[in-house]
Protein backbone atom coordinates (compact mmCIF):
# COMPACT_ATOMS: atom_id res chain seq x y z
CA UNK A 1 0.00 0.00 0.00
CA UNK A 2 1.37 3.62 -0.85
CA UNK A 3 1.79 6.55 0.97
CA UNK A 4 -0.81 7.96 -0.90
CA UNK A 5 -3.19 5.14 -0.48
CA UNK A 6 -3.17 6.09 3.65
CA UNK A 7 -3.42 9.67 3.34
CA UNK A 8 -6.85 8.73 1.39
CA UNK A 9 -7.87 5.66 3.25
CA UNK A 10 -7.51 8.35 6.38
CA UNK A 11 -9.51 10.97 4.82
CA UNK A 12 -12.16 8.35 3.88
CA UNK A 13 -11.82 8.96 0.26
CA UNK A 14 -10.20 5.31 -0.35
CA UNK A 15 -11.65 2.29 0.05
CA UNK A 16 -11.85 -1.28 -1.65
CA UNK A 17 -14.25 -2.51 -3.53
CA UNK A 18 -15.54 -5.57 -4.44
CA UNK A 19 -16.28 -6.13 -8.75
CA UNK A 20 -19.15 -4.34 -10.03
CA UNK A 21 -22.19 -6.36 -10.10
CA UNK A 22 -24.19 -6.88 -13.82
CA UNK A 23 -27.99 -6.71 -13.52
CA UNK A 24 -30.63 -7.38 -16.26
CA UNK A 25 -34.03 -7.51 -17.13
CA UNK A 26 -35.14 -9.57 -19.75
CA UNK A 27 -38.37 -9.32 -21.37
CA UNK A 28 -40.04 -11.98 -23.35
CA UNK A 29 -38.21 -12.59 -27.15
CA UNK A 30 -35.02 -10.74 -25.96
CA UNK A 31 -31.37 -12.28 -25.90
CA UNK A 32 -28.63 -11.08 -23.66
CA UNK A 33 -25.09 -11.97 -24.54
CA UNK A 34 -22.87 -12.20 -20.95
CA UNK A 35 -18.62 -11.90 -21.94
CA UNK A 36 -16.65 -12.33 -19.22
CA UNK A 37 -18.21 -14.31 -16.51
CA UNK A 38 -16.54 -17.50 -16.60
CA UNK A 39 -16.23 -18.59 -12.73
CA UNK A 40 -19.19 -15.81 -11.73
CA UNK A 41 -22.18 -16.85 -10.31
CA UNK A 42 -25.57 -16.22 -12.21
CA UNK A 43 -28.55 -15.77 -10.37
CA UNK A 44 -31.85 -15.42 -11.52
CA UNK A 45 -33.61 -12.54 -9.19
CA UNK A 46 -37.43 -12.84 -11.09
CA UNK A 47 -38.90 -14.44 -13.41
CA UNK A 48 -37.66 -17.08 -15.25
CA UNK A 49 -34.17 -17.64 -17.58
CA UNK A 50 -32.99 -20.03 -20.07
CA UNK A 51 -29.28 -20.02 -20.13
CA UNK A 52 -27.05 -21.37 -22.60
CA UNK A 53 -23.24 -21.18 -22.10
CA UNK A 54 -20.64 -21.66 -25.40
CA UNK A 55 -19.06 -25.22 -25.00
CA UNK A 56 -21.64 -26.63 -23.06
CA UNK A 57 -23.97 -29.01 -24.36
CA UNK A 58 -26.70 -28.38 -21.38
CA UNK A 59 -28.88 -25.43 -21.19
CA UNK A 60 -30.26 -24.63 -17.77
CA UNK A 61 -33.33 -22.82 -16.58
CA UNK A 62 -33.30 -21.00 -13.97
CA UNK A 63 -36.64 -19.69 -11.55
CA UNK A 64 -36.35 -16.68 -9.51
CA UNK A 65 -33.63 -17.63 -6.33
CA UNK A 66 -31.99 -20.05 -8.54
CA UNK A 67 -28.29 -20.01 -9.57
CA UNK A 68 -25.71 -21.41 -12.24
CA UNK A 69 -21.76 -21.51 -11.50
CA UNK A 70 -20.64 -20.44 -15.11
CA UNK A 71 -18.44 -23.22 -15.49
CA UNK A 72 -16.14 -21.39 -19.09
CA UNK A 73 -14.82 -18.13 -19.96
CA UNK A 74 -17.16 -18.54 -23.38
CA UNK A 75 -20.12 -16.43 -23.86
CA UNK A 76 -23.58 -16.99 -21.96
CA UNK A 77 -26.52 -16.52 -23.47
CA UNK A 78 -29.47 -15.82 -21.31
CA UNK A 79 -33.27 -14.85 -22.38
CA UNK A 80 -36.39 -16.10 -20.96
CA UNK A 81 -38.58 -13.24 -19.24
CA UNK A 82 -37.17 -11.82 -15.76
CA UNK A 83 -34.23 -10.38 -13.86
CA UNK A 84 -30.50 -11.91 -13.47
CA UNK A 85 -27.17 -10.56 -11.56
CA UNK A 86 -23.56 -11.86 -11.81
């Protein structure tokens, strides 16, 4: 940690963060193409999702409290009508 880093931390202008959650909100004939989220957690929040993930030959769907470990870095498609966060 720098110098710097305390001066802010003690002025309450630094702090850490944890990775910026992705929300969505699907509605009924929409896809959503996820990048990125290989090893993230998907979970459905309403509704209902079909998910899809490149090199998988399941698709898995998901009711509202229900999640997916993304198992690849490939892309995830999700669609279905309802709400997701990784």
């Amino acid at each position: 940690m720098t110098t710097q880093s305390i001066k802010l931390m003690t002025l309450g202008l630094y702090r850490k963060t944890s990775p910026a959650r992705r929300t969505g909100t699907l509605r009924k004939g929409r896809v959503e193409a996820l990048r990125g989220v290989g090893g993230a957690t998907l979970r459905c929040t309403d509704g209902t999702l079909w998910v899809t993930v490149q090199g998988d030959t399941h698709d898995y769907v998901l009711t509202q409290g229900q999640t997916l470990a993304v198992p690849n870095p490939g892309k995830v498609l999700v669609s279905g009508t309802g709400s997701y966060q990784v």
